[in-house]
N, C-alpha and C. Protein backbone atom coordinates (compact mmCIF):
# COMPACT_ATOMS: atom_id res chain seq x y z
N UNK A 1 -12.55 -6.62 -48.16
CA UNK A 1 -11.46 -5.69 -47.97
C UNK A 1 -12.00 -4.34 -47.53
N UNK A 2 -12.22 -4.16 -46.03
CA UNK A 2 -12.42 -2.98 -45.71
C UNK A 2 -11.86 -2.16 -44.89
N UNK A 3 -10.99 -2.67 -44.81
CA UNK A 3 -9.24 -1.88 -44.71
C UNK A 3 -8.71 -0.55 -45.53
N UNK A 4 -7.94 0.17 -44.07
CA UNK A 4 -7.43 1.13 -45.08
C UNK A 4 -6.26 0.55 -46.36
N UNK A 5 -5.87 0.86 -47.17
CA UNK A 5 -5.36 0.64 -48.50
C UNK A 5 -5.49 -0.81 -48.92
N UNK A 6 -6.57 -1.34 -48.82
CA UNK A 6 -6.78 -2.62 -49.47
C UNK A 6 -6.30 -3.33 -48.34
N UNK A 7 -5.73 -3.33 -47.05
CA UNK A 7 -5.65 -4.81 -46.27
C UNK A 7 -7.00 -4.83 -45.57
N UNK A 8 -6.99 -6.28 -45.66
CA UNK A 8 -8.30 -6.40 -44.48
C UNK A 8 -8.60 -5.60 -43.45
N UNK A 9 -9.69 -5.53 -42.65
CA UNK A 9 -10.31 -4.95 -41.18
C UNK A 9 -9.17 -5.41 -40.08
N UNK A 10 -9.28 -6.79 -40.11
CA UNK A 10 -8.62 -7.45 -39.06
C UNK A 10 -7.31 -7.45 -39.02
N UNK A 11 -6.89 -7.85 -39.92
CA UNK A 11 -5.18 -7.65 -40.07
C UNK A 11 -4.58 -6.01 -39.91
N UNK A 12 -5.59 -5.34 -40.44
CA UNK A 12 -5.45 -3.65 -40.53
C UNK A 12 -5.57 -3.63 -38.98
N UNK A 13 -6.12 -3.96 -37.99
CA UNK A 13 -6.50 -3.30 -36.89
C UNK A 13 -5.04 -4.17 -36.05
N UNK A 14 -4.89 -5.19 -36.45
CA UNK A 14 -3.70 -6.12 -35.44
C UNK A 14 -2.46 -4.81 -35.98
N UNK A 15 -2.13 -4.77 -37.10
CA UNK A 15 -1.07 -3.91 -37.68
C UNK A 15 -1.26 -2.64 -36.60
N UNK A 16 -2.46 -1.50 -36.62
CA UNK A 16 -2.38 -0.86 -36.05
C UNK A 16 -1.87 -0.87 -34.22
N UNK A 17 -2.59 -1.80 -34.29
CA UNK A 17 -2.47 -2.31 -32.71
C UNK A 17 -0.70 -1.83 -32.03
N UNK A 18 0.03 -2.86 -33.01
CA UNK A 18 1.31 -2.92 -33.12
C UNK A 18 2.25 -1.68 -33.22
N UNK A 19 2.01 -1.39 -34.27
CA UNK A 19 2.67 0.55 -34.22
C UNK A 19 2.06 1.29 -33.34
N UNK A 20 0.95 1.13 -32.48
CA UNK A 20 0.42 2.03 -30.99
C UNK A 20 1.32 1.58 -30.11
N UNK A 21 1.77 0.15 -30.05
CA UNK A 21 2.32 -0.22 -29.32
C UNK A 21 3.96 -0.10 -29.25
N UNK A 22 4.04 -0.26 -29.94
CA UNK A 22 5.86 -0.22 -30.45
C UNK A 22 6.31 1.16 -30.00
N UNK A 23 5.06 2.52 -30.26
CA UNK A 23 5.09 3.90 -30.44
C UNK A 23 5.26 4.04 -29.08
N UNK A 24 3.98 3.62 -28.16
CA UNK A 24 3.90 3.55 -26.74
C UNK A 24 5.47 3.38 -25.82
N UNK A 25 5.94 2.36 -26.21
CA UNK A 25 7.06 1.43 -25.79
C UNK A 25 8.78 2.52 -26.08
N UNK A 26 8.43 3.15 -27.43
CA UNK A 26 9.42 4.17 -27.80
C UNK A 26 9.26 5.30 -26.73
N UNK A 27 8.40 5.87 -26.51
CA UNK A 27 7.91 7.09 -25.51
C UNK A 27 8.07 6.58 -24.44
N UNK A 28 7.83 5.48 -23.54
CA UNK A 28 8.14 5.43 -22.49
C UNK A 28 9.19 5.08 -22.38
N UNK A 29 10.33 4.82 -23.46
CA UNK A 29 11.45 4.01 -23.30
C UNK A 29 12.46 5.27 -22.98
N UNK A 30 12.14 6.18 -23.63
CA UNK A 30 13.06 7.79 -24.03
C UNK A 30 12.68 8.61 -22.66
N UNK A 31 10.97 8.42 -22.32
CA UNK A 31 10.76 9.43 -21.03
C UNK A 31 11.70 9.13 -19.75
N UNK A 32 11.14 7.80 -19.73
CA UNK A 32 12.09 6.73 -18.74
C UNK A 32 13.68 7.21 -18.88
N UNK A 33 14.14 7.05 -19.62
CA UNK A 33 15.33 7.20 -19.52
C UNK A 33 15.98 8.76 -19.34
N UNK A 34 14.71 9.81 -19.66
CA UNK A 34 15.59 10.74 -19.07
C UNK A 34 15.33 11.19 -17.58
N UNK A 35 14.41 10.80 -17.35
CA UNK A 35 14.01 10.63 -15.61
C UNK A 35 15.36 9.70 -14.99
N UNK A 36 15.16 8.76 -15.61
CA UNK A 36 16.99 7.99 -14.34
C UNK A 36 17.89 9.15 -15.07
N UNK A 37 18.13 9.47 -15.74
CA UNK A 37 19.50 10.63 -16.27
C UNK A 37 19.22 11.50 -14.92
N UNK A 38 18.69 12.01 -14.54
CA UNK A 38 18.25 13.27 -13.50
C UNK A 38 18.30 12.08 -12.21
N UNK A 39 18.08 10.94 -12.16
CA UNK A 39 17.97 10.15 -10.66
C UNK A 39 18.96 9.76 -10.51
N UNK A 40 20.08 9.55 -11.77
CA UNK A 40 21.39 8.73 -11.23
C UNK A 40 22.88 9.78 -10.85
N UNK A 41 22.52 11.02 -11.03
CA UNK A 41 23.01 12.44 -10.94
C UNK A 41 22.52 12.63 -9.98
N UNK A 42 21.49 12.79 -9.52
CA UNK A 42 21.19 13.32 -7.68
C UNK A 42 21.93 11.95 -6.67
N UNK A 43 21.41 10.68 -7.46
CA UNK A 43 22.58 9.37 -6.65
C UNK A 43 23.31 10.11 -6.66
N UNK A 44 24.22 9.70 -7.71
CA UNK A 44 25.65 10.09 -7.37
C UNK A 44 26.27 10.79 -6.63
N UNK A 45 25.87 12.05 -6.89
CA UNK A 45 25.62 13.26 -6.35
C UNK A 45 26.22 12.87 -5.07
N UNK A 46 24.77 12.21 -4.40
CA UNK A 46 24.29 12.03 -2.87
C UNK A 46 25.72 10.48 -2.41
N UNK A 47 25.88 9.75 -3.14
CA UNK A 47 27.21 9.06 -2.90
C UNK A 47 28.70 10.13 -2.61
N UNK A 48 28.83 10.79 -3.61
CA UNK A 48 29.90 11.39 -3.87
C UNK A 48 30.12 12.32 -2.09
N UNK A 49 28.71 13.37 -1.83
CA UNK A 49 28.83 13.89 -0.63
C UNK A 49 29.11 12.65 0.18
N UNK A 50 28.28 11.67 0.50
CA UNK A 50 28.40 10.78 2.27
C UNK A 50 29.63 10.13 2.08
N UNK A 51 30.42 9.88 0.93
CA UNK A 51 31.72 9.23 1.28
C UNK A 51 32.78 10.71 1.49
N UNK A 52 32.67 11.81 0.73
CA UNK A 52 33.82 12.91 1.00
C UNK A 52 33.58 13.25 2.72
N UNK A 53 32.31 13.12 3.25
CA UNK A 53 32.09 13.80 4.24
C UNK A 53 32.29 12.26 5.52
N UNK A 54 32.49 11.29 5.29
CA UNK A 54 32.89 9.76 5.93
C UNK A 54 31.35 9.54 6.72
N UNK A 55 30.63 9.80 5.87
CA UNK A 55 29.43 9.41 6.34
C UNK A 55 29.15 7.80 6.59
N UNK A 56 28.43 6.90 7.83
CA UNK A 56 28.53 5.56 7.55
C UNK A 56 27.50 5.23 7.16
N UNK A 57 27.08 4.04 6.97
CA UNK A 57 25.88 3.53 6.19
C UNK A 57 25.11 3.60 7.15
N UNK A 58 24.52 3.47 8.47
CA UNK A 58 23.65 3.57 9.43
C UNK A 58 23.66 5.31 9.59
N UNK A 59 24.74 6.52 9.04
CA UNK A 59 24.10 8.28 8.94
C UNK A 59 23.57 7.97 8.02
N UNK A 60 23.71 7.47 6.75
CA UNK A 60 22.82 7.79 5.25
C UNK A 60 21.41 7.21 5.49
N UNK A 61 21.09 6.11 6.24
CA UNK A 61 20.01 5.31 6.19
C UNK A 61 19.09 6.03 7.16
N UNK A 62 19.84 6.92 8.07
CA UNK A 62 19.28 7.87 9.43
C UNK A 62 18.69 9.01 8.34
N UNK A 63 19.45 9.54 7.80
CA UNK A 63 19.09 10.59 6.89
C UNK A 63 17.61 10.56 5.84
N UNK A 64 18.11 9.41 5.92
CA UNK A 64 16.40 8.86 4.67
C UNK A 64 15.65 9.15 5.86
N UNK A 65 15.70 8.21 7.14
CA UNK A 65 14.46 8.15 8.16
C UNK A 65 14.35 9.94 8.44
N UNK A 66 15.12 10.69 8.39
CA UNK A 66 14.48 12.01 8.56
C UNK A 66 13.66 12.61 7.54
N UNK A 67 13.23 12.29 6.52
CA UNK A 67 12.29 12.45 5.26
C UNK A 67 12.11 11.98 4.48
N UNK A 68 10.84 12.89 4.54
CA UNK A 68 10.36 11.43 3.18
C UNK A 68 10.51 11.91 1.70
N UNK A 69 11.41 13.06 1.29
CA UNK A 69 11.52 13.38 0.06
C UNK A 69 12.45 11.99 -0.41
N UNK A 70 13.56 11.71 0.85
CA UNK A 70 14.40 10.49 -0.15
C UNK A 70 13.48 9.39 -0.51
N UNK A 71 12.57 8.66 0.27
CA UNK A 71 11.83 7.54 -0.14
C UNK A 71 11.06 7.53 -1.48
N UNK A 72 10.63 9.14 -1.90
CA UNK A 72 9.77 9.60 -2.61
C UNK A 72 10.57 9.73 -3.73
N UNK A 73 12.15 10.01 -3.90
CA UNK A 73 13.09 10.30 -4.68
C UNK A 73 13.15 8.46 -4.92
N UNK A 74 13.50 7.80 -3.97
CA UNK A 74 13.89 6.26 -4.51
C UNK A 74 12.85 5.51 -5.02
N UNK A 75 11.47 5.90 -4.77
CA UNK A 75 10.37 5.21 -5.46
C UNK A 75 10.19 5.54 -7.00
N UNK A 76 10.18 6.69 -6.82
CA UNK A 76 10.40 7.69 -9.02
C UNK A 76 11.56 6.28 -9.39
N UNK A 77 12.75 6.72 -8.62
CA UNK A 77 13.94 6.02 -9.38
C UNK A 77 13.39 4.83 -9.46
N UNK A 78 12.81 3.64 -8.61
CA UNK A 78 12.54 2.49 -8.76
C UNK A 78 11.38 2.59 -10.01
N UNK A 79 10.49 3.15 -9.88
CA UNK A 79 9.44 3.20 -10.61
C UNK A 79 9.50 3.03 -12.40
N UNK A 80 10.97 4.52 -12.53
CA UNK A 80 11.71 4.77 -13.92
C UNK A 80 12.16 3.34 -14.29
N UNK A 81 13.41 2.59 -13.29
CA UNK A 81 13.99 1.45 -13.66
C UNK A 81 13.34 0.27 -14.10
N UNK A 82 11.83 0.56 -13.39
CA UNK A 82 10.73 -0.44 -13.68
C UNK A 82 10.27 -0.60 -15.25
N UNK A 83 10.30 0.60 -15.52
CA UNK A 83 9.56 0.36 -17.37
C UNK A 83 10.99 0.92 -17.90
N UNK A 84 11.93 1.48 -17.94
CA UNK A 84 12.95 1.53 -18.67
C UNK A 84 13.53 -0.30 -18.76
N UNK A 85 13.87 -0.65 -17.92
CA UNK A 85 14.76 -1.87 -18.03
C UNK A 85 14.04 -3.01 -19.36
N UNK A 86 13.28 -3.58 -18.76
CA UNK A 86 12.31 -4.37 -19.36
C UNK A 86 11.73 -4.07 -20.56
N UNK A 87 12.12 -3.05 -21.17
CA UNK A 87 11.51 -2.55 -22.79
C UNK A 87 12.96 -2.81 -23.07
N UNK A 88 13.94 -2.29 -22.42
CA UNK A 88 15.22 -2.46 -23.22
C UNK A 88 15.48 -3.90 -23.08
N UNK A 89 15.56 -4.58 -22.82
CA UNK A 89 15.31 -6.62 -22.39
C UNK A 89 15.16 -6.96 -23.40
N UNK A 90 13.50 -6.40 -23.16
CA UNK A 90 12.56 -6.59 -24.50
C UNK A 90 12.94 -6.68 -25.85
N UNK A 91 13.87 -5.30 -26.41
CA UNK A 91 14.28 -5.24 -27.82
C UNK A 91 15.22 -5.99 -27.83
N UNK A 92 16.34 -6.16 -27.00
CA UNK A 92 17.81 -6.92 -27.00
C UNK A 92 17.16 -8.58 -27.80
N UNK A 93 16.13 -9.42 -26.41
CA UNK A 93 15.36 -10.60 -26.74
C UNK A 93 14.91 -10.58 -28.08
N UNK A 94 14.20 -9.62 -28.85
CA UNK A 94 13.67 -9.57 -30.19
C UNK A 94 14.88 -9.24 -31.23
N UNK A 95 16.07 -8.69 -31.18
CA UNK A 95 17.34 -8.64 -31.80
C UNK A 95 17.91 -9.86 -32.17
N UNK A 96 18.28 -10.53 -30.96
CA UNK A 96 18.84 -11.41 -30.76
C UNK A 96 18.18 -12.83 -30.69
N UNK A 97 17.53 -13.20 -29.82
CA UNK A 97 16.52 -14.52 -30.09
C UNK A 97 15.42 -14.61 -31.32
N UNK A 98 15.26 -13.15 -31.48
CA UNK A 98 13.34 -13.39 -32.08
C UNK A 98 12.50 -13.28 -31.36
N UNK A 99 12.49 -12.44 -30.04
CA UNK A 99 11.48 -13.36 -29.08
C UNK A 99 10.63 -12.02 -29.21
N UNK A 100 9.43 -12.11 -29.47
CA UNK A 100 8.22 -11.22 -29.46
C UNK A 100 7.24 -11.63 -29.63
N UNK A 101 6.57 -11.03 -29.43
CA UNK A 101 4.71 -11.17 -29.53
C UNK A 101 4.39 -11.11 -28.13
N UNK A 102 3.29 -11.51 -27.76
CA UNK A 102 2.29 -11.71 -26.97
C UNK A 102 3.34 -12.63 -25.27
N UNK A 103 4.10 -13.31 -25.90
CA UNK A 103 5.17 -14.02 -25.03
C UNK A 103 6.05 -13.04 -24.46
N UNK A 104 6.46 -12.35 -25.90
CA UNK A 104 7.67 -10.92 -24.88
C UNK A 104 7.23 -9.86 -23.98
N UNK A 105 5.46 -9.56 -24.49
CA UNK A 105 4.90 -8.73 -23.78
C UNK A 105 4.68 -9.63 -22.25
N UNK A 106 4.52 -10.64 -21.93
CA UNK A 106 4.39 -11.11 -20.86
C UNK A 106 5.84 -11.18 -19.96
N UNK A 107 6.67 -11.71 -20.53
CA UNK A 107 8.16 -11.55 -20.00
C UNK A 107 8.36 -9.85 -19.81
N UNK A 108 8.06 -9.57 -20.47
CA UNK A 108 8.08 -7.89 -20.03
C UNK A 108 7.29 -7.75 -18.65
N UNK A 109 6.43 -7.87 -18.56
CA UNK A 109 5.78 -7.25 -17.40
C UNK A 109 5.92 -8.10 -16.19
N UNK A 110 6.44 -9.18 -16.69
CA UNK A 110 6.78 -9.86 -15.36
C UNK A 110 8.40 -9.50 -14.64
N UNK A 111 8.96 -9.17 -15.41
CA UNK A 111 10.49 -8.35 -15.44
C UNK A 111 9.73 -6.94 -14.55
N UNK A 112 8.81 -6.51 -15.48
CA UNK A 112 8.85 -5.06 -14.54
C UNK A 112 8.26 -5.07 -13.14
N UNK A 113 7.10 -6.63 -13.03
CA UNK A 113 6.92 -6.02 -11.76
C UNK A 113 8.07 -7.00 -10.58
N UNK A 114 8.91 -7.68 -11.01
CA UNK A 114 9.98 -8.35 -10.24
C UNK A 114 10.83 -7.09 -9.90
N UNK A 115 11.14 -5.87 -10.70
CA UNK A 115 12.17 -5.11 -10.54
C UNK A 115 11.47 -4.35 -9.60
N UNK A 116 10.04 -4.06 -9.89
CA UNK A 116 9.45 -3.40 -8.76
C UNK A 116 9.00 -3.41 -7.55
N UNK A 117 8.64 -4.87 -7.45
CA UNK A 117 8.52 -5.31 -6.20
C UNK A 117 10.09 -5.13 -5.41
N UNK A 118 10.78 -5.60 -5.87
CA UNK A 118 12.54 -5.79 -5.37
C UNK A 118 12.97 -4.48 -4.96
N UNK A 119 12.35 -3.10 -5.60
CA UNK A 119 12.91 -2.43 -5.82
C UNK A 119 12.24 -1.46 -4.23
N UNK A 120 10.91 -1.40 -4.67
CA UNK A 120 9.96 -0.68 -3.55
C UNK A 120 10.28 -1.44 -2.10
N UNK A 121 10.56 -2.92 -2.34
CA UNK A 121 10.51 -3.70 -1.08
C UNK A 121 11.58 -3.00 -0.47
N UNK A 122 12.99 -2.38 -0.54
CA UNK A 122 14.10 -1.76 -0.54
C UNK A 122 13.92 -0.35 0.26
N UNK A 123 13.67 0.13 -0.76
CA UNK A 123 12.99 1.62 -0.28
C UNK A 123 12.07 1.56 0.67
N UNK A 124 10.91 1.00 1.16
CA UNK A 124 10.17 0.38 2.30
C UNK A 124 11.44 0.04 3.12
N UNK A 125 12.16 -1.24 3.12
CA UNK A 125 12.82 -1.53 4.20
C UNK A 125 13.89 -0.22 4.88
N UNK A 126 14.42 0.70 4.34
CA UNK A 126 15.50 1.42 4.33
C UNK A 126 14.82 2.73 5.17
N UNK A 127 13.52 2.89 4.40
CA UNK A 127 12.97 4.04 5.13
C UNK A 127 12.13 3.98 6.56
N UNK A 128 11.80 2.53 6.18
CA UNK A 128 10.94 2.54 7.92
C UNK A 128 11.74 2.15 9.51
């Protein structure tokens, strides 16, 4: 027993492991989410102008091709949706099924990089 308060080394270090991780997963879950709060407000935003002003979908898509702040704006947003979504998955699956460990962490990251690939592939197609 050479663990802090009497648990083992090993079990002490898996335990720790877990609350770094859980901690990790809380922080990026909260950062994430207030980054889309600020990305889905400039959307909108940017919806709300091109329909008051009868903008068509070939001006808005012209508009991206004139800079690259929008591509740079839709990659953050893709990027945010990338680790926000898939942690929230994540807890729903462990609520509801049980599903965690080492299995959820894999379904996790395969969620994030499906959303990201899907997501960047988009932003690539739109801007070039």
């Amino acid at each position: 027993m050479s663990g802090a308060e009497g648990v083992p080394a090993p079990l002490g270090d898996a335990v720790a492991r877990a609350v770094r991780s859980a901690a990790w997963r809380f922080v990026l879950q909260r950062a994430s989410a207030a980054l889309l709060a600020v990305c889905v407000v400039v959307h909108l935003t940017t919806i709300i102008y091109a329909v008051r002003h009868g903008l068509s979908a070939g001006a808005i898509v012209a508009r991206m091709h004139a800079s690259a702040l929008w591509p740079a704006f839709y990659t953050i947003f893709v990027i945010a949706i990338a680790i926000h979504a898939p942690i929230g998955l994540r807890a729903i699956a462990d609520e509801w099924i049980g599903l965690r460990g080492r299995i959820a962490d894999v379904i996790l990251v395969l969620i994030a990089l499906l959303l990201l690939a899907g997501g960047l592939y988009a932003v690539h197609t739109l801007a070039a």
